[in-house]
N, C-alpha and C. Protein backbone atom coordinates (compact mmCIF):
# COMPACT_ATOMS: atom_id res chain seq x y z
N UNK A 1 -15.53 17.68 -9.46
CA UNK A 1 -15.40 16.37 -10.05
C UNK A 1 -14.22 15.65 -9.39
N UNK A 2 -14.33 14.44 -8.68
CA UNK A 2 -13.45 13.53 -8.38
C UNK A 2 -12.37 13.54 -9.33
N UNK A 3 -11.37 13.65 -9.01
CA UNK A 3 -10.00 12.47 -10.03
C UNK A 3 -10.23 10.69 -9.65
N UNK A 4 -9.95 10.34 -10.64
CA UNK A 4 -10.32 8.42 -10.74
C UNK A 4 -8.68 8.15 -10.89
N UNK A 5 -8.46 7.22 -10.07
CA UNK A 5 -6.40 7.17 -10.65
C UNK A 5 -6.74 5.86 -11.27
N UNK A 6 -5.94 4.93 -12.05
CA UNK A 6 -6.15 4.14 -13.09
C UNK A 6 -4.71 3.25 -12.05
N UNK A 7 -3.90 3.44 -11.63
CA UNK A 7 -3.13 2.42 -10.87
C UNK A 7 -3.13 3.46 -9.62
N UNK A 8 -3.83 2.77 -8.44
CA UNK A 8 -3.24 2.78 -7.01
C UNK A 8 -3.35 1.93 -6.48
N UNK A 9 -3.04 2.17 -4.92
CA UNK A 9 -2.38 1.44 -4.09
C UNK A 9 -3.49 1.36 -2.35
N UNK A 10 -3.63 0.65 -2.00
CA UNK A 10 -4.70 0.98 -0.80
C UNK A 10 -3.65 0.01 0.23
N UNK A 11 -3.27 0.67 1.78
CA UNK A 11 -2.15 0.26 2.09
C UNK A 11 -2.41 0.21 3.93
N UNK A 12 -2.31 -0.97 4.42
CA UNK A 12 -3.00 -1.46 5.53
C UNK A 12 -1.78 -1.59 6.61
N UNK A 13 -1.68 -0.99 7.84
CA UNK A 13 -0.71 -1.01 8.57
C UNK A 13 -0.94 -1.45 10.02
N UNK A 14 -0.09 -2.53 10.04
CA UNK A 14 0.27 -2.93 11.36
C UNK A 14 1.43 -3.37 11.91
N UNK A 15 1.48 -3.83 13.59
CA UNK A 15 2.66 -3.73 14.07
C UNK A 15 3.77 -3.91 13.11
N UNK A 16 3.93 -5.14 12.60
CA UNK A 16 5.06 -5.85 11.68
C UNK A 16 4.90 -5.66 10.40
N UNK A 17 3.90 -5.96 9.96
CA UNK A 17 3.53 -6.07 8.40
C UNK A 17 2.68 -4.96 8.12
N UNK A 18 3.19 -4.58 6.43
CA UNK A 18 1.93 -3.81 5.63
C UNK A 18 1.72 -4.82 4.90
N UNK A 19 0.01 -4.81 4.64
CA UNK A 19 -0.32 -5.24 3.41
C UNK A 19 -0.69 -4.32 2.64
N UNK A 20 -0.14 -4.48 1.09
CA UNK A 20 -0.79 -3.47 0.05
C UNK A 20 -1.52 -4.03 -1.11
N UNK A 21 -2.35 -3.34 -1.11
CA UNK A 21 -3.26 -3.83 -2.84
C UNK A 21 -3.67 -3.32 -3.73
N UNK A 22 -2.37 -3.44 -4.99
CA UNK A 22 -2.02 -2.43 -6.07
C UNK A 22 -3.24 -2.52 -7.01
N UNK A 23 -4.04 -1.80 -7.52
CA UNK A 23 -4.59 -1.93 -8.13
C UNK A 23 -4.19 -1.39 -10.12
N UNK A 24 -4.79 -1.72 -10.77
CA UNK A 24 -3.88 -1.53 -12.11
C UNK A 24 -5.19 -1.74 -13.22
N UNK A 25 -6.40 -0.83 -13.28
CA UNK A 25 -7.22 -0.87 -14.17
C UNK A 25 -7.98 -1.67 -13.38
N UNK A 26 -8.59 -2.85 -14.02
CA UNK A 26 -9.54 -4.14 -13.28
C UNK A 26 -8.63 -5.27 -12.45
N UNK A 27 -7.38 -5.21 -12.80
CA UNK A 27 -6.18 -6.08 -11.94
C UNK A 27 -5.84 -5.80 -10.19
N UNK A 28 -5.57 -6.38 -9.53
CA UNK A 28 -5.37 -6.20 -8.43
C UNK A 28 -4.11 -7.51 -7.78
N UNK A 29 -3.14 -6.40 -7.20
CA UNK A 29 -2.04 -7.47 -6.47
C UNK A 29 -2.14 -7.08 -5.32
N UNK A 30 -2.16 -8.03 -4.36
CA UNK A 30 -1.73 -7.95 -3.20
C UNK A 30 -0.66 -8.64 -2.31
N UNK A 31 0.41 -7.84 -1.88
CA UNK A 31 1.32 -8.28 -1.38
C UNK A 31 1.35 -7.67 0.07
N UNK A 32 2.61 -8.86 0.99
CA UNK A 32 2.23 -8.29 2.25
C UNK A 32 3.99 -8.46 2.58
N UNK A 33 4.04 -7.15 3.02
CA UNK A 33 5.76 -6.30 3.68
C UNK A 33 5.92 -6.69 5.23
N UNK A 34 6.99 -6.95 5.64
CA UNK A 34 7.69 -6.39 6.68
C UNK A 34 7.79 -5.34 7.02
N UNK A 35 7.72 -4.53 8.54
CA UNK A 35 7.60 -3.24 8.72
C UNK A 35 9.30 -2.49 9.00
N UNK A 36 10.18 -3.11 8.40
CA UNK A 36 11.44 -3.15 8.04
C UNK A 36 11.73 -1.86 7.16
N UNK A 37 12.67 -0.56 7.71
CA UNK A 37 12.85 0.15 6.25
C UNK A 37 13.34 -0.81 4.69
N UNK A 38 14.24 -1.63 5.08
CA UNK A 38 14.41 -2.57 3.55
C UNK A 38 13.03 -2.79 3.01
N UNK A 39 12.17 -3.62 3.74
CA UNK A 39 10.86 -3.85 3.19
C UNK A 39 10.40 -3.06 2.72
N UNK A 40 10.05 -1.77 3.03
CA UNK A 40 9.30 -0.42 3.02
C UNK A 40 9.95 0.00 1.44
N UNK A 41 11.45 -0.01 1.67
CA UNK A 41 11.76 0.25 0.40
C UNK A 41 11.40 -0.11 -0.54
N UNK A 42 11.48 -1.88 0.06
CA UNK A 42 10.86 -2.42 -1.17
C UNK A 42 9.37 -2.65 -2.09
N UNK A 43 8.64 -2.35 -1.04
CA UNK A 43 7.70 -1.82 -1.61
C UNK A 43 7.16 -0.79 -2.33
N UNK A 44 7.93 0.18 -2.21
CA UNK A 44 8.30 1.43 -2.68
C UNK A 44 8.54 1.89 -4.34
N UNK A 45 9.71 0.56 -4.33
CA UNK A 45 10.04 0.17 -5.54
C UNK A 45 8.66 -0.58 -6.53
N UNK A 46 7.95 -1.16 -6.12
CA UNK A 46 7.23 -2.32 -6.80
C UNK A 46 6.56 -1.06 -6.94
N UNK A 47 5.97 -0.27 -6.31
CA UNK A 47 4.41 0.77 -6.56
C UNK A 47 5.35 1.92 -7.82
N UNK A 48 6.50 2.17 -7.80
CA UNK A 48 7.19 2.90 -8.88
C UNK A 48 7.48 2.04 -9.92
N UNK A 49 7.82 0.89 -9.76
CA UNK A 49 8.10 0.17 -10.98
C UNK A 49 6.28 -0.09 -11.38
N UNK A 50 5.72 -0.73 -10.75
CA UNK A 50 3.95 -0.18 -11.13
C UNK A 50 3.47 0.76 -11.88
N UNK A 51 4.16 2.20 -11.92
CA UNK A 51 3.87 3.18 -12.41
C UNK A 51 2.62 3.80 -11.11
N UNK A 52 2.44 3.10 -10.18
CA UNK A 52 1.81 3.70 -8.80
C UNK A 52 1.05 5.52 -8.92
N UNK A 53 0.00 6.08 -9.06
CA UNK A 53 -0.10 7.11 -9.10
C UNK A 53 -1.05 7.88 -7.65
N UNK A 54 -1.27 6.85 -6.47
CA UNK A 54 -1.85 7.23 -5.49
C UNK A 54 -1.84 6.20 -4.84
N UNK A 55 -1.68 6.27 -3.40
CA UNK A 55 -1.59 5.46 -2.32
C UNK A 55 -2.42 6.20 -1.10
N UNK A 56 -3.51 5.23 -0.54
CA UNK A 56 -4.28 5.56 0.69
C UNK A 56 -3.71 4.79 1.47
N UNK A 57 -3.78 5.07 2.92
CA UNK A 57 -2.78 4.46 4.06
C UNK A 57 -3.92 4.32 5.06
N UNK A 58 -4.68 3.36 5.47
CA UNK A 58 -5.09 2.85 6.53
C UNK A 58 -4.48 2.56 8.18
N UNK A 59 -4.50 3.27 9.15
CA UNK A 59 -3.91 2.25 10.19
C UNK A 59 -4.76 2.24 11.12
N UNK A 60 -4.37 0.98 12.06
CA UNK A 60 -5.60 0.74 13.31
C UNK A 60 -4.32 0.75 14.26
N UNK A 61 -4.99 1.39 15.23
CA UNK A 61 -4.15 1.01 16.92
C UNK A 61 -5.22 0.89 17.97
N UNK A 62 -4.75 0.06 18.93
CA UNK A 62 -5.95 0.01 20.16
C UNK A 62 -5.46 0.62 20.92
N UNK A 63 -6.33 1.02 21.85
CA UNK A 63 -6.23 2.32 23.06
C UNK A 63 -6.36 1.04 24.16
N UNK A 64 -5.58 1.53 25.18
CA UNK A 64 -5.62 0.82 26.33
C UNK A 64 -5.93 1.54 27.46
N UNK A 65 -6.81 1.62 28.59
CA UNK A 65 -7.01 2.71 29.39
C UNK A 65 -6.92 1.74 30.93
């Protein structure tokens, strides 16, 4: 049986910016970070002050050949 989390986080990474999108029951925020440790922190903070109980991390990079 799956676990269902009731607040997470789905978390999109690139060069400069993350975007994240907290989810919270049927609610959803999305905010978008600087790739800054301050930023990072601060996002950090919002998904704990959230009560945050899972975060998926997406990233894309292109290959250059």
């Amino acid at each position: 049986m799956d676990k269902i989390y009731d607040k997470c986080c789905g978390i999109d990474v690139h060069k400069k910016i993350i975007v994240a999108c907290f989810r919270k029951g049927n609610k959803q925020e999305i905010r978008k970070f600087g790739a800054t440790t301050r930023k990072l922190l601060e996002m950090a903070d919002w998904l704990k002050e959230g009560g945050c109980e899972m975060v998926a991390m997406e990233s894309w990079h292109r290959c250059y050949h």
